[in-house]
C-alpha atoms as a PDB file:
ATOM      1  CA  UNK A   1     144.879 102.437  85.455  1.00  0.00           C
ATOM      2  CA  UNK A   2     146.973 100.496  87.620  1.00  0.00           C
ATOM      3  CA  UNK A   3     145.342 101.627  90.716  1.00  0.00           C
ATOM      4  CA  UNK A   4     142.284 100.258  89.442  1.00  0.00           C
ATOM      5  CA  UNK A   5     143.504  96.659  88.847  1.00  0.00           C
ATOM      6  CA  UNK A   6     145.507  96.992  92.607  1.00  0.00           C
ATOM      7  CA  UNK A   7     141.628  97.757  94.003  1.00  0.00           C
ATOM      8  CA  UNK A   8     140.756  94.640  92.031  1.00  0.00           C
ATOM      9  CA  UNK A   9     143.284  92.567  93.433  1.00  0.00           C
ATOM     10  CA  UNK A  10     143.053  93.812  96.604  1.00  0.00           C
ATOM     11  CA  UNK A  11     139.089  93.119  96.399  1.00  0.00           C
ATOM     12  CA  UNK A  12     139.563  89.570  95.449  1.00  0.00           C
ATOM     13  CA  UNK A  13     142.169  88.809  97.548  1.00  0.00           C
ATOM     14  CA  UNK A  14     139.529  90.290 100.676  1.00  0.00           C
ATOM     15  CA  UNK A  15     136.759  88.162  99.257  1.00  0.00           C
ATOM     16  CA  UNK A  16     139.082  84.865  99.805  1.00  0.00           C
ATOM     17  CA  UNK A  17     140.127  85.977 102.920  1.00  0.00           C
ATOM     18  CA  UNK A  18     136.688  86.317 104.312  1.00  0.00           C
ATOM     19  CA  UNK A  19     135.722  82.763 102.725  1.00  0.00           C
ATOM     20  CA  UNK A  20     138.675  80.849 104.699  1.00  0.00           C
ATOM     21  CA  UNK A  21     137.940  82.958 107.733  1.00  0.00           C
ATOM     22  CA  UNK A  22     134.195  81.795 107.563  1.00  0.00           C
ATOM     23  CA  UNK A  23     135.182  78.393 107.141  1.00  0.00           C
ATOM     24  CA  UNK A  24     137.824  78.325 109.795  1.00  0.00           C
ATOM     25  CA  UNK A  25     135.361  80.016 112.227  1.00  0.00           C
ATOM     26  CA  UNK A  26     132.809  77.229 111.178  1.00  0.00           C
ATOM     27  CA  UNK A  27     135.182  74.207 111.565  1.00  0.00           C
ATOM     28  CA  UNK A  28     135.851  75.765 115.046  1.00  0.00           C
ATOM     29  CA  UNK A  29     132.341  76.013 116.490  1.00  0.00           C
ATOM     30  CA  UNK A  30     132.008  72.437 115.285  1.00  0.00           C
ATOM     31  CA  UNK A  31     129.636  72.840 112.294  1.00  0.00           C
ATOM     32  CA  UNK A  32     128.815  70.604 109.388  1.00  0.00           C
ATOM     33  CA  UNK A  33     131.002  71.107 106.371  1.00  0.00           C
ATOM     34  CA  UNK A  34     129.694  72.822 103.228  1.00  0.00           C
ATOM     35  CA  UNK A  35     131.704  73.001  99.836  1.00  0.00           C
ATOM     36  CA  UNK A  36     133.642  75.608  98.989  1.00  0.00           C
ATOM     37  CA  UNK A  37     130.876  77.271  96.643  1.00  0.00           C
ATOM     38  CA  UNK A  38     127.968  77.386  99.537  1.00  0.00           C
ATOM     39  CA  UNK A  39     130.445  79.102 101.450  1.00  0.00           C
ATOM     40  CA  UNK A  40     130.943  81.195  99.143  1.00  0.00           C
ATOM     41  CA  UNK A  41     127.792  82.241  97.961  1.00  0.00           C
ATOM     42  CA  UNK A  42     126.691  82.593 101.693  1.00  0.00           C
ATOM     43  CA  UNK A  43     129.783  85.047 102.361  1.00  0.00           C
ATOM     44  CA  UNK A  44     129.045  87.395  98.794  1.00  0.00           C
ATOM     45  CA  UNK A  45     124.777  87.141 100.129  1.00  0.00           C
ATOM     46  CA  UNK A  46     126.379  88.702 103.724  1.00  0.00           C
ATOM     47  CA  UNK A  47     128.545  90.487 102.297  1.00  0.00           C
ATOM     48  CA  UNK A  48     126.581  92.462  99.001  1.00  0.00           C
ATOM     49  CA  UNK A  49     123.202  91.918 100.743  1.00  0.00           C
ATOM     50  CA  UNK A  50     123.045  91.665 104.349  1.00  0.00           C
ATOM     51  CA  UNK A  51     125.816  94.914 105.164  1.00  0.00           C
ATOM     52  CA  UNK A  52     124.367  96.378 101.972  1.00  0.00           C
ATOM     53  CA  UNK A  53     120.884  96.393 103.617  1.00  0.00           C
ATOM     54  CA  UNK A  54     122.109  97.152 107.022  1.00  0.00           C
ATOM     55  CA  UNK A  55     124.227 100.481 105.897  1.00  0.00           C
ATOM     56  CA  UNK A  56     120.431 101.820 103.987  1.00  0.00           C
ATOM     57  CA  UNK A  57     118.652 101.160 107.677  1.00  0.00           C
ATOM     58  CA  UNK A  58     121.883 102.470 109.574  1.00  0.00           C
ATOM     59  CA  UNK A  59     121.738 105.835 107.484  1.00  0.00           C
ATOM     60  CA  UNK A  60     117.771 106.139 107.456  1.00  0.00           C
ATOM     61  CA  UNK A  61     117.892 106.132 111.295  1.00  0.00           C
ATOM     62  CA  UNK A  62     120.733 108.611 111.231  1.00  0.00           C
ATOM     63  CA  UNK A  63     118.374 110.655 109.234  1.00  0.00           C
ATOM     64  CA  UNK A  64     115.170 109.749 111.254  1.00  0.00           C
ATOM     65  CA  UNK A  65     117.140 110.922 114.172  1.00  0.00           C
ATOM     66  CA  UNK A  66     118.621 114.199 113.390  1.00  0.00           C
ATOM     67  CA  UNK A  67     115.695 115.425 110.564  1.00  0.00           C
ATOM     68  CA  UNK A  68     113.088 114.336 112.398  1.00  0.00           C
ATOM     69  CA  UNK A  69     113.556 114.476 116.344  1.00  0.00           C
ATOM     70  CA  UNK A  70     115.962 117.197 115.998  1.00  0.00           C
ATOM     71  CA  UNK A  71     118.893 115.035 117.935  1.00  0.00           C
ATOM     72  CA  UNK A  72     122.454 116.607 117.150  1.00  0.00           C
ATOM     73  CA  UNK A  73     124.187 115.175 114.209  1.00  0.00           C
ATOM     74  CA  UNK A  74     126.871 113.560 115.988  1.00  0.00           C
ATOM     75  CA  UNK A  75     125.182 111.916 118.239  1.00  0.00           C
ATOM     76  CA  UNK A  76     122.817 110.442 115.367  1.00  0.00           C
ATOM     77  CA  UNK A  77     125.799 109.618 113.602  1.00  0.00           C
ATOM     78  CA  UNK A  78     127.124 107.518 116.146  1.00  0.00           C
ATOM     79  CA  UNK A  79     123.646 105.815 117.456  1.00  0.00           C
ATOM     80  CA  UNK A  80     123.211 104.889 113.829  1.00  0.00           C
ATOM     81  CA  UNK A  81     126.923 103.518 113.330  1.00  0.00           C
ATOM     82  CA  UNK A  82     126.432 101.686 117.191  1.00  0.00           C
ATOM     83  CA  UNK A  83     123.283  99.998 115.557  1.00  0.00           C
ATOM     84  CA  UNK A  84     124.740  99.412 112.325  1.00  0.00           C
ATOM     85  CA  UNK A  85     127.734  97.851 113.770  1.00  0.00           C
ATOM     86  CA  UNK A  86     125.643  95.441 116.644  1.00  0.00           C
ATOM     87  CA  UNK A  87     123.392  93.951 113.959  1.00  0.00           C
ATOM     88  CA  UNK A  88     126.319  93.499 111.615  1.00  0.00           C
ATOM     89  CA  UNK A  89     127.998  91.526 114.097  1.00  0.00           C
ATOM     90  CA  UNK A  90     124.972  89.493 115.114  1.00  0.00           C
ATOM     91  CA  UNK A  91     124.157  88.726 111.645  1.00  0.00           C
ATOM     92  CA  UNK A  92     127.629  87.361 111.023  1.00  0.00           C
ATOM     93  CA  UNK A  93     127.211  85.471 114.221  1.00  0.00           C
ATOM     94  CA  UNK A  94     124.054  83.601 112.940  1.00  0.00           C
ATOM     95  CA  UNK A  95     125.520  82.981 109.900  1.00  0.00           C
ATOM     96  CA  UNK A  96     128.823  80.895 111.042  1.00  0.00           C
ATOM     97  CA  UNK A  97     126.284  79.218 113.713  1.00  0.00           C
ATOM     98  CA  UNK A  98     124.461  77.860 110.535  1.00  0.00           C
END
């Protein structure tokens, strides 16, 4: 039970954290301001959306590569993390350059 509501805390306090760091990235590159809220709702869209669809593509190319062109499975593992991890990064990139 209590490990549960710790994970929940934890969870929301993460979800802040990435908010002000968003925001403080922004202000830094010199971006308009948004409210609170847009930032928000941009950060929980990148955040349940954007990594959500990015993990589905990172794993199908895992699979891709080591069902279908017979490529060992740690090396598909890692190309498929490598990718993952690039367009994470870039994605995050365009989105504080917004």
């Amino acid at each position: 039970m209590w490990s549960i509501l710790a994970d929940l805390v934890v969870g929301i306090f993460d979800f802040v954290l990435d908010v002000l760091l968003f925001r403080g990235l922004r202000r830094k590159h010199g971006q308009r301001n948004r409210s609170v809220a847009e930032d928000t709702v941009e950060v929980a869209r990148f955040d349940f959306v954007t990594l959500t669809f990015i993990a589905l593509v990172s794993v199908g190319l895992m699979l891709i590569l080591a069902l279908g062109f017979d490529v060992p499975a740690g090396w598909s593992v890692g190309i498929g993390i490598t990718v993952g991890a690039i367009w994470g990064l870039w994605r995050y990139a365009q989105l504080v350059r917004e």
